[in-house]
C-alpha atoms as a PDB file:
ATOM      1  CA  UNK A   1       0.000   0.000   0.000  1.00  0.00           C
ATOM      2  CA  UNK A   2       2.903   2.889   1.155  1.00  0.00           C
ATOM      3  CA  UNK A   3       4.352   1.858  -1.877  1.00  0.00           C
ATOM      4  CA  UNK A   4       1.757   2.391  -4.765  1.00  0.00           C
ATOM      5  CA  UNK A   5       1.059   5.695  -2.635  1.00  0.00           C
ATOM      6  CA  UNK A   6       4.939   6.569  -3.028  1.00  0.00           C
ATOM      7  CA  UNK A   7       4.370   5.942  -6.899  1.00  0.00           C
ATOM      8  CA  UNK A   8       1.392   7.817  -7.160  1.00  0.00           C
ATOM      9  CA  UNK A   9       3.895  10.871  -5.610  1.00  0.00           C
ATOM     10  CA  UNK A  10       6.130  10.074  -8.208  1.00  0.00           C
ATOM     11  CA  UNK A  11       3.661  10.732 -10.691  1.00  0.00           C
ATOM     12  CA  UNK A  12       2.473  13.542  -9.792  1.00  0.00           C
ATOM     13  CA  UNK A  13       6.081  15.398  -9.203  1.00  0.00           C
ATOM     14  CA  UNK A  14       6.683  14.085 -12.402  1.00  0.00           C
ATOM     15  CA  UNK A  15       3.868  16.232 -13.544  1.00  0.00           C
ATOM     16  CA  UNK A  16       4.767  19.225 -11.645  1.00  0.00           C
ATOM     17  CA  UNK A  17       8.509  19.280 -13.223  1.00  0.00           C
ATOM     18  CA  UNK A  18       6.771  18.844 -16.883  1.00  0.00           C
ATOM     19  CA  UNK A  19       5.094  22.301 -15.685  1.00  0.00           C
ATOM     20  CA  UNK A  20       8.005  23.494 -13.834  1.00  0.00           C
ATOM     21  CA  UNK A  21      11.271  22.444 -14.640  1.00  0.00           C
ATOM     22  CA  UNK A  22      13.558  24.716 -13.164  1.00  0.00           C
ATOM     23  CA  UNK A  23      11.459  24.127  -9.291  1.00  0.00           C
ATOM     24  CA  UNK A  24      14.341  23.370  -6.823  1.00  0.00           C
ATOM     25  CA  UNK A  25      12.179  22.221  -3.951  1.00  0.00           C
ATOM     26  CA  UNK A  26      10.401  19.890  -6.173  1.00  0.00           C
ATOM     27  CA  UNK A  27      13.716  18.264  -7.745  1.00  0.00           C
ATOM     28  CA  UNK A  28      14.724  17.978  -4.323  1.00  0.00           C
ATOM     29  CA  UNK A  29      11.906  16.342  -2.778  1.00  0.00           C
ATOM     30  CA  UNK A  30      11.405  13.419  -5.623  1.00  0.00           C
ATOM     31  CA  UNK A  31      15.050  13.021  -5.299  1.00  0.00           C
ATOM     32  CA  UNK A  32      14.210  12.083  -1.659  1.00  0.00           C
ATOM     33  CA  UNK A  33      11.311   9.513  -2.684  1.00  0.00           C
ATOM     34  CA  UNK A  34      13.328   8.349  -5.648  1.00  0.00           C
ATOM     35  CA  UNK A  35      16.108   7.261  -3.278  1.00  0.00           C
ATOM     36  CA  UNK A  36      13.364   5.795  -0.367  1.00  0.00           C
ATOM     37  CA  UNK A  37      12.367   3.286  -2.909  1.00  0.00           C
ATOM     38  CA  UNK A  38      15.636   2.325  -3.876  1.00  0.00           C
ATOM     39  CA  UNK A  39      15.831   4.089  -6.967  1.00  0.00           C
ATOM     40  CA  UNK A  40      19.314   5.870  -6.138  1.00  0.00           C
ATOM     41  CA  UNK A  41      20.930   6.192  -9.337  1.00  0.00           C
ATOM     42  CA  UNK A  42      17.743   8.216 -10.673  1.00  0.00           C
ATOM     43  CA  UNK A  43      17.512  10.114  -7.252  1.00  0.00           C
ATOM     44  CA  UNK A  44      21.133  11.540  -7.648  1.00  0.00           C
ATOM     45  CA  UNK A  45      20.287  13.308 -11.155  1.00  0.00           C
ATOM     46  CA  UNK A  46      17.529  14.676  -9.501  1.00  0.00           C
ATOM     47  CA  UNK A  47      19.643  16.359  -6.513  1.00  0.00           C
ATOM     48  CA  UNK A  48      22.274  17.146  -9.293  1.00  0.00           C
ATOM     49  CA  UNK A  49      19.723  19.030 -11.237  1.00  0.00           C
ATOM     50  CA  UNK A  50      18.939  21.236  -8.318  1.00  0.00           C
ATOM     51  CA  UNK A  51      22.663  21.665  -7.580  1.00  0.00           C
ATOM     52  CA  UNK A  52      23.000  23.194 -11.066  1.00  0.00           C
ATOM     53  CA  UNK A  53      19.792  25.404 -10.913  1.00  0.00           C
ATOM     54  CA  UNK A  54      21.596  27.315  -8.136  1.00  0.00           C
ATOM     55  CA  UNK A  55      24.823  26.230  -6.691  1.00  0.00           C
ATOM     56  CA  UNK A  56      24.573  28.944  -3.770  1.00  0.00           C
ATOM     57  CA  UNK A  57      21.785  27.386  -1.984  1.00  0.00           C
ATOM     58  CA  UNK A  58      23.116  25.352   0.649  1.00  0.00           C
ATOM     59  CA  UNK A  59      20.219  23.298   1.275  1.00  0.00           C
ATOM     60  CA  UNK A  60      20.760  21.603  -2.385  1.00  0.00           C
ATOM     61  CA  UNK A  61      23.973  20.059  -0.977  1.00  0.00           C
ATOM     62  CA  UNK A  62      22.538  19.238   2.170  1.00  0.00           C
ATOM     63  CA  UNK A  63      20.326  17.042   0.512  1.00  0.00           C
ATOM     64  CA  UNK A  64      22.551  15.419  -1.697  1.00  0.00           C
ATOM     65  CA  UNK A  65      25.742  15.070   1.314  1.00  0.00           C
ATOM     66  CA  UNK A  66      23.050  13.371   3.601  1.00  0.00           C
ATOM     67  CA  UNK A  67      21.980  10.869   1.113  1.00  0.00           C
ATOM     68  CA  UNK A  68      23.632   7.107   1.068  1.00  0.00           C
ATOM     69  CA  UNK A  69      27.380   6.281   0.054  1.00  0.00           C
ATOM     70  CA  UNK A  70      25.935   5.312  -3.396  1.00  0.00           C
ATOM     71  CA  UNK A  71      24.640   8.521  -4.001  1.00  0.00           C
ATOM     72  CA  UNK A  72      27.411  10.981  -3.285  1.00  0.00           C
ATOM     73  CA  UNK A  73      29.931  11.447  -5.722  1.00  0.00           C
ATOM     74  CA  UNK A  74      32.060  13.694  -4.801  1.00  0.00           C
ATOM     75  CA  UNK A  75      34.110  14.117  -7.839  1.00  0.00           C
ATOM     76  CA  UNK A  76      30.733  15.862  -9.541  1.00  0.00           C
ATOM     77  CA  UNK A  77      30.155  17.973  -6.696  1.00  0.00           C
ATOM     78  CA  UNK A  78      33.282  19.296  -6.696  1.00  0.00           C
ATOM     79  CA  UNK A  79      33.154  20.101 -10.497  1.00  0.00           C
ATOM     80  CA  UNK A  80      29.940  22.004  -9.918  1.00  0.00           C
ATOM     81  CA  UNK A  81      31.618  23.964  -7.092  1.00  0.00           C
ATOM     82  CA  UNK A  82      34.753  24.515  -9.298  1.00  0.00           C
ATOM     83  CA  UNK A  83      32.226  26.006 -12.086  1.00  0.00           C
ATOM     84  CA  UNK A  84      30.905  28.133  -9.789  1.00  0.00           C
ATOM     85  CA  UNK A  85      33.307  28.966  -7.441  1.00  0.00           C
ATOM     86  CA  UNK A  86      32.424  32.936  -6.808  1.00  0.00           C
ATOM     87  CA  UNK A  87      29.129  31.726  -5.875  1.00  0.00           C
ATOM     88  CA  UNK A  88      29.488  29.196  -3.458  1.00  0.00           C
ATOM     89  CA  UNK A  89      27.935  29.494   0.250  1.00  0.00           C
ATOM     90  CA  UNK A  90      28.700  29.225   3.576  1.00  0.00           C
ATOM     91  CA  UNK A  91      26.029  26.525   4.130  1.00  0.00           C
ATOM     92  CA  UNK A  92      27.198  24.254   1.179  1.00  0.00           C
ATOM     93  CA  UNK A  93      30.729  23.924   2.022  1.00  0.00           C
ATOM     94  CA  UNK A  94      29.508  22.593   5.608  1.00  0.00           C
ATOM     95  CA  UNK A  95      26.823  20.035   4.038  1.00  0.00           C
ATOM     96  CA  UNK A  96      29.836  18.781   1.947  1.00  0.00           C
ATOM     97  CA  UNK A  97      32.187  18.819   5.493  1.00  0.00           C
ATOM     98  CA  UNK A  98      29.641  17.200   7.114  1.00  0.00           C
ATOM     99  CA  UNK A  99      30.017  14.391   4.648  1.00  0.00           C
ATOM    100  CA  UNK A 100      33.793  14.096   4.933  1.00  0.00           C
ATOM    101  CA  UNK A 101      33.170  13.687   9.017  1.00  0.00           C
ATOM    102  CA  UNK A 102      30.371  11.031   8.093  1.00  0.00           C
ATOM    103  CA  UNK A 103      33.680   9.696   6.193  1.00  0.00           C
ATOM    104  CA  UNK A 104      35.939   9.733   9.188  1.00  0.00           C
ATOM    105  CA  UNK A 105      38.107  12.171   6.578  1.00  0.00           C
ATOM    106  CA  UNK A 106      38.567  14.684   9.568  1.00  0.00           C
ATOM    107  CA  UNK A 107      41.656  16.463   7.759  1.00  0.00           C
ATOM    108  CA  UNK A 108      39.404  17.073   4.207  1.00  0.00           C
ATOM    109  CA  UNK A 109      36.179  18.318   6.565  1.00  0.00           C
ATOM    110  CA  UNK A 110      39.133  20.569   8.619  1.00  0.00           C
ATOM    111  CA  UNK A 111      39.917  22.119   5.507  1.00  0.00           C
ATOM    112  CA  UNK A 112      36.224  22.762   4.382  1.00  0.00           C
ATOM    113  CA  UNK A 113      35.229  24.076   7.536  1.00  0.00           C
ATOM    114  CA  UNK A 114      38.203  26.972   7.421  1.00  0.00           C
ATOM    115  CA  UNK A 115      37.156  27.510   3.906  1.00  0.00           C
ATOM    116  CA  UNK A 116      33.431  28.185   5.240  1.00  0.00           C
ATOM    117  CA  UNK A 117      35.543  30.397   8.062  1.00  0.00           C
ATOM    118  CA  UNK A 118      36.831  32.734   5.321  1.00  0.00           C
ATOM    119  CA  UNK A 119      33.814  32.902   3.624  1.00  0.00           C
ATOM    120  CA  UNK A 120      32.403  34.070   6.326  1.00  0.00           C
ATOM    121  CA  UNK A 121      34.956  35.310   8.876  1.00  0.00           C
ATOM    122  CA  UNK A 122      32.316  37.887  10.625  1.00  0.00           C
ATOM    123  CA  UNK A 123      30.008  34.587  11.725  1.00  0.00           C
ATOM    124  CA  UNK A 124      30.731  33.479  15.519  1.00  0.00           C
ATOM    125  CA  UNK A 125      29.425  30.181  14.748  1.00  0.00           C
ATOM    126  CA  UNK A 126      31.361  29.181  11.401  1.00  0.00           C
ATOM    127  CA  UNK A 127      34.414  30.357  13.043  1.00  0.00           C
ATOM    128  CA  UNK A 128      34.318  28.969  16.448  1.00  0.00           C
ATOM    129  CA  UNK A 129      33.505  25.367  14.915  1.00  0.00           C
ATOM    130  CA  UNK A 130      36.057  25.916  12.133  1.00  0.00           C
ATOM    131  CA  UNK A 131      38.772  26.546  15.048  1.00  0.00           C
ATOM    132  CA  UNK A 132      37.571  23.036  16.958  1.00  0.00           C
ATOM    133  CA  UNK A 133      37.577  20.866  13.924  1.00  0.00           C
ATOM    134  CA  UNK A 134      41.180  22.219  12.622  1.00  0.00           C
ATOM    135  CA  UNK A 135      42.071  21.533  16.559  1.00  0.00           C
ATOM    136  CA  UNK A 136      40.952  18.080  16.009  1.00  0.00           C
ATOM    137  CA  UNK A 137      42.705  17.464  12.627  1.00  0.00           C
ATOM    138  CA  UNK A 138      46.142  18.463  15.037  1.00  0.00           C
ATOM    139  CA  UNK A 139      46.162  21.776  12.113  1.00  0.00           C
ATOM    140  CA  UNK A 140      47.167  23.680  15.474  1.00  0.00           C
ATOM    141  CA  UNK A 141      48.609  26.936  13.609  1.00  0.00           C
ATOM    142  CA  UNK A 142      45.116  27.171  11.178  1.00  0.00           C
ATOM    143  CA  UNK A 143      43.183  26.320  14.724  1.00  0.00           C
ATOM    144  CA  UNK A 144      45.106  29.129  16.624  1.00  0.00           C
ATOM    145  CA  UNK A 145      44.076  32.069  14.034  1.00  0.00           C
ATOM    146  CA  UNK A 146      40.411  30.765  13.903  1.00  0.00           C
ATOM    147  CA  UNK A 147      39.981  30.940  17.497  1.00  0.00           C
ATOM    148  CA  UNK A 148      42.053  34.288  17.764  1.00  0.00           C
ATOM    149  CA  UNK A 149      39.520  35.335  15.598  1.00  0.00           C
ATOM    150  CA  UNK A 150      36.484  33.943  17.356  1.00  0.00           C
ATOM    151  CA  UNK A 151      37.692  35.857  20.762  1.00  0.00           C
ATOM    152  CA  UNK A 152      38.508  38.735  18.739  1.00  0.00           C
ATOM    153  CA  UNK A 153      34.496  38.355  17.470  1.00  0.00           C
ATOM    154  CA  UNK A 154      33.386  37.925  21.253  1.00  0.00           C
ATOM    155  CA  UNK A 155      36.060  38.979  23.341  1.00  0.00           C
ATOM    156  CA  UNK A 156      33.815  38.779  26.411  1.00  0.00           C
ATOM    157  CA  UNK A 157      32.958  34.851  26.131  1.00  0.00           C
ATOM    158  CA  UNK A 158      34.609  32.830  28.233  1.00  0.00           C
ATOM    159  CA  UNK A 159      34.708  30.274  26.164  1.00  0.00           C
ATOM    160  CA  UNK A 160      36.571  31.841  23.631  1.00  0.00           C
ATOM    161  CA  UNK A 161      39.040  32.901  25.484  1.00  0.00           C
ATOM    162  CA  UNK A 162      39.725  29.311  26.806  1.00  0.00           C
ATOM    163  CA  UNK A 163      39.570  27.720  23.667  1.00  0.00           C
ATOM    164  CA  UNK A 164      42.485  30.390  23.076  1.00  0.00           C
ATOM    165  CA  UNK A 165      44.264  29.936  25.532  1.00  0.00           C
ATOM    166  CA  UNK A 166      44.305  26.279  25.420  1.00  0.00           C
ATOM    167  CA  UNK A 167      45.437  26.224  22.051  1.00  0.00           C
ATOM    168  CA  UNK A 168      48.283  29.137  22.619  1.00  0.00           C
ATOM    169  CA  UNK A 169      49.428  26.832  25.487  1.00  0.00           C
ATOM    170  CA  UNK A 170      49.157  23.659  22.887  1.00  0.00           C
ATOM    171  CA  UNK A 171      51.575  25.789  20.579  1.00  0.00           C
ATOM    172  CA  UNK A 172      53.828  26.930  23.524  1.00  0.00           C
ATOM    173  CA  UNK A 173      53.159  30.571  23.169  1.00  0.00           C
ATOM    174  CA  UNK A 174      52.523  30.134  27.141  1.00  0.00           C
ATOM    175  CA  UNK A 175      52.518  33.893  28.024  1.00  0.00           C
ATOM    176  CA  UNK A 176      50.099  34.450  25.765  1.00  0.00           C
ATOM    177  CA  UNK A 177      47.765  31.210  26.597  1.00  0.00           C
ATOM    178  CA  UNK A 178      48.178  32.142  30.419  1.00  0.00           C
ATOM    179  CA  UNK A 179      46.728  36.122  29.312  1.00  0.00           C
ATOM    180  CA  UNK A 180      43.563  33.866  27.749  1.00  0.00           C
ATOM    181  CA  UNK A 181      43.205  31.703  30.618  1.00  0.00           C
ATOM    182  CA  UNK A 182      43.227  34.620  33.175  1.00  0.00           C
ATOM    183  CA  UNK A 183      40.744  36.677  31.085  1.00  0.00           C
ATOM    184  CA  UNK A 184      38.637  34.088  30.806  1.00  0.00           C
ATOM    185  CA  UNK A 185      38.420  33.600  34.969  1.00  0.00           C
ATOM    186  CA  UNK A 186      37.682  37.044  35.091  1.00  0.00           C
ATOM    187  CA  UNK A 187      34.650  36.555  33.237  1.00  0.00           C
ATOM    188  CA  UNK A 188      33.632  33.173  34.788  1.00  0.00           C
ATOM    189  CA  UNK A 189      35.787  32.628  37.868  1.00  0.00           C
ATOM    190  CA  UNK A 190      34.509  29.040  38.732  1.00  0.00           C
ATOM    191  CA  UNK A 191      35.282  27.541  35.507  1.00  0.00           C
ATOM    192  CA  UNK A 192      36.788  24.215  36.408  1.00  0.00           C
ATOM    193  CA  UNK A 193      38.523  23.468  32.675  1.00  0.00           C
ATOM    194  CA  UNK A 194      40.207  26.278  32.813  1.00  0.00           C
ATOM    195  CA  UNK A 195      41.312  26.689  36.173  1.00  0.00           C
ATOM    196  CA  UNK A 196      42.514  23.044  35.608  1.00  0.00           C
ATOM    197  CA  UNK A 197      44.210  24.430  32.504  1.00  0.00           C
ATOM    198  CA  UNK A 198      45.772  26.844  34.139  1.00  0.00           C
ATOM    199  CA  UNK A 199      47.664  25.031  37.007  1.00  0.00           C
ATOM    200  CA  UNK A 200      49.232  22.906  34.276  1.00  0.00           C
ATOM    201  CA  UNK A 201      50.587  25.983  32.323  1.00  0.00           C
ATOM    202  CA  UNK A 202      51.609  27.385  35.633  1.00  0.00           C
ATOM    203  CA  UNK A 203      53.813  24.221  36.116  1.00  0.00           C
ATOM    204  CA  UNK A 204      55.190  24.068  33.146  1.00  0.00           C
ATOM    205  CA  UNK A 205      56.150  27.997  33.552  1.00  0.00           C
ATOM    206  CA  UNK A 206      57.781  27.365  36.370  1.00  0.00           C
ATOM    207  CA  UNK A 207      59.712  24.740  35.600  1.00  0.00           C
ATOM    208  CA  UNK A 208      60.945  26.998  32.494  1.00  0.00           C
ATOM    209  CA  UNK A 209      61.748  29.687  34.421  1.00  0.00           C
ATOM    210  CA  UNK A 210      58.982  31.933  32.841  1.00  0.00           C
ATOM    211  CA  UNK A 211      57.765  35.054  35.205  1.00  0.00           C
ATOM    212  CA  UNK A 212      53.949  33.862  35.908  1.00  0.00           C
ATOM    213  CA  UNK A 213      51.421  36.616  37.151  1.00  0.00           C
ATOM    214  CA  UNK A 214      50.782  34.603  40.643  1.00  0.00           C
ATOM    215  CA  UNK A 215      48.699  37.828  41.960  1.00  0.00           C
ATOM    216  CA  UNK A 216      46.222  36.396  40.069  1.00  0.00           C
ATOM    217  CA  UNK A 217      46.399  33.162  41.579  1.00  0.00           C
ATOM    218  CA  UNK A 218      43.514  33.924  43.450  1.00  0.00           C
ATOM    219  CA  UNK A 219      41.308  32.956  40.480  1.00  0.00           C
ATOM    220  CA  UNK A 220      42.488  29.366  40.958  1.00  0.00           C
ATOM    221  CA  UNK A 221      41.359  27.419  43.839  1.00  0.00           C
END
């Protein structure tokens, strides 16, 4: 029964591309049913086709990067992007990193999500995540200037300014990592990360003879 009703759908989006043919939504949505019913090699023209009506709308992508192995190829996508390079979004770069993670390809989605972080460098959000997933692909220096640039975005966040410091004190710039760490107390005194944090970089000072600002110790129970 779901299944003639999911081939009466057919027919009628069928119908409404004869009338429309250049309807995103629509290519996108019988790509969807074309794919439930197994029908994946068919399905993927469909997302294609929507790809090409406008490569700047994100959701496109995200339609095509959640589908099955069998239907993403990224070799197509990327040829699409290439073609229309000036015109690419934010939103589809991260559909197409979200694939690579799916992939366990964490240095490729590392790489997409600092590309989304210049394309939009005044976005919190993009930048902030950008700086965790280079973190995680061990791209330290390319995680160090997205999070300088997150704090720099929202210099009173806390988190920020950890995420800062703990990556200034991962590239032993440790003067600079402890100036994070403390500004980030000041904001939200019984954080227990970085307090923690900050004992460890305090030892480590010490033991390398670096001048540590102990009169704010008092942050640090």
């Amino acid at each position: 029964m779901r299944l003639n009703r999911l081939e009466e759908a057919g027919h009628w989006y069928r119908e409404s591309l004869k009338t429309k043919p250049d309807h995103i939504p629509a290519h996108l949505t019988y790509g969807k049913l074309l794919s439930i019913i197994g029908q994946k090699t068919e399905a993927e023209k469909y997302y294609l086709r929507a790809i090409q009506l406008d490569p700047t709308k994100g959701n496109c992508y995200m339609h095509y990067a959640t589908e099955s192995d069998t239907l993403w190829v990224p070799h197509q996508v990327a040829r699409l992007s290439q073609e229309n390079a000036r015109n690419t979004s934010v939103s589809s770069v991260f559909a197409k990193r979200q694939f690579l993670l799916e992939q366990s390809r964490l240095g490729e989605a590392a790489e997409m999500a600092e590309r989304a972080a210049e394309l939009d460098s005044s976005e919190f959000d993009v930048v902030f995540s950008a700086a965790h997933m280079l973190r995680q692909a061990s791209l330290n220096e390319a995680a160090e200037r997205q999070y300088e640039r997150a704090a720099n975005l929202r210099p009173d966040y806390p988190a920020a300014l950890m995420n800062l410091g703990a990556i200034l004190h991962l590239n032993g710039k440790l003067p600079e990592a402890e100036a994070n760490y403390l500004r980030a107390l000041q904001l939200k005194p019984d954080d227990a990360i970085t307090q923690s944090n900050l004992r460890k970089l305090w030892n480590i000072m010490e033991r390398q003879g670096l001048r540590i600002r102990h009169a704010e110790e008092r942050h640090v129970n």
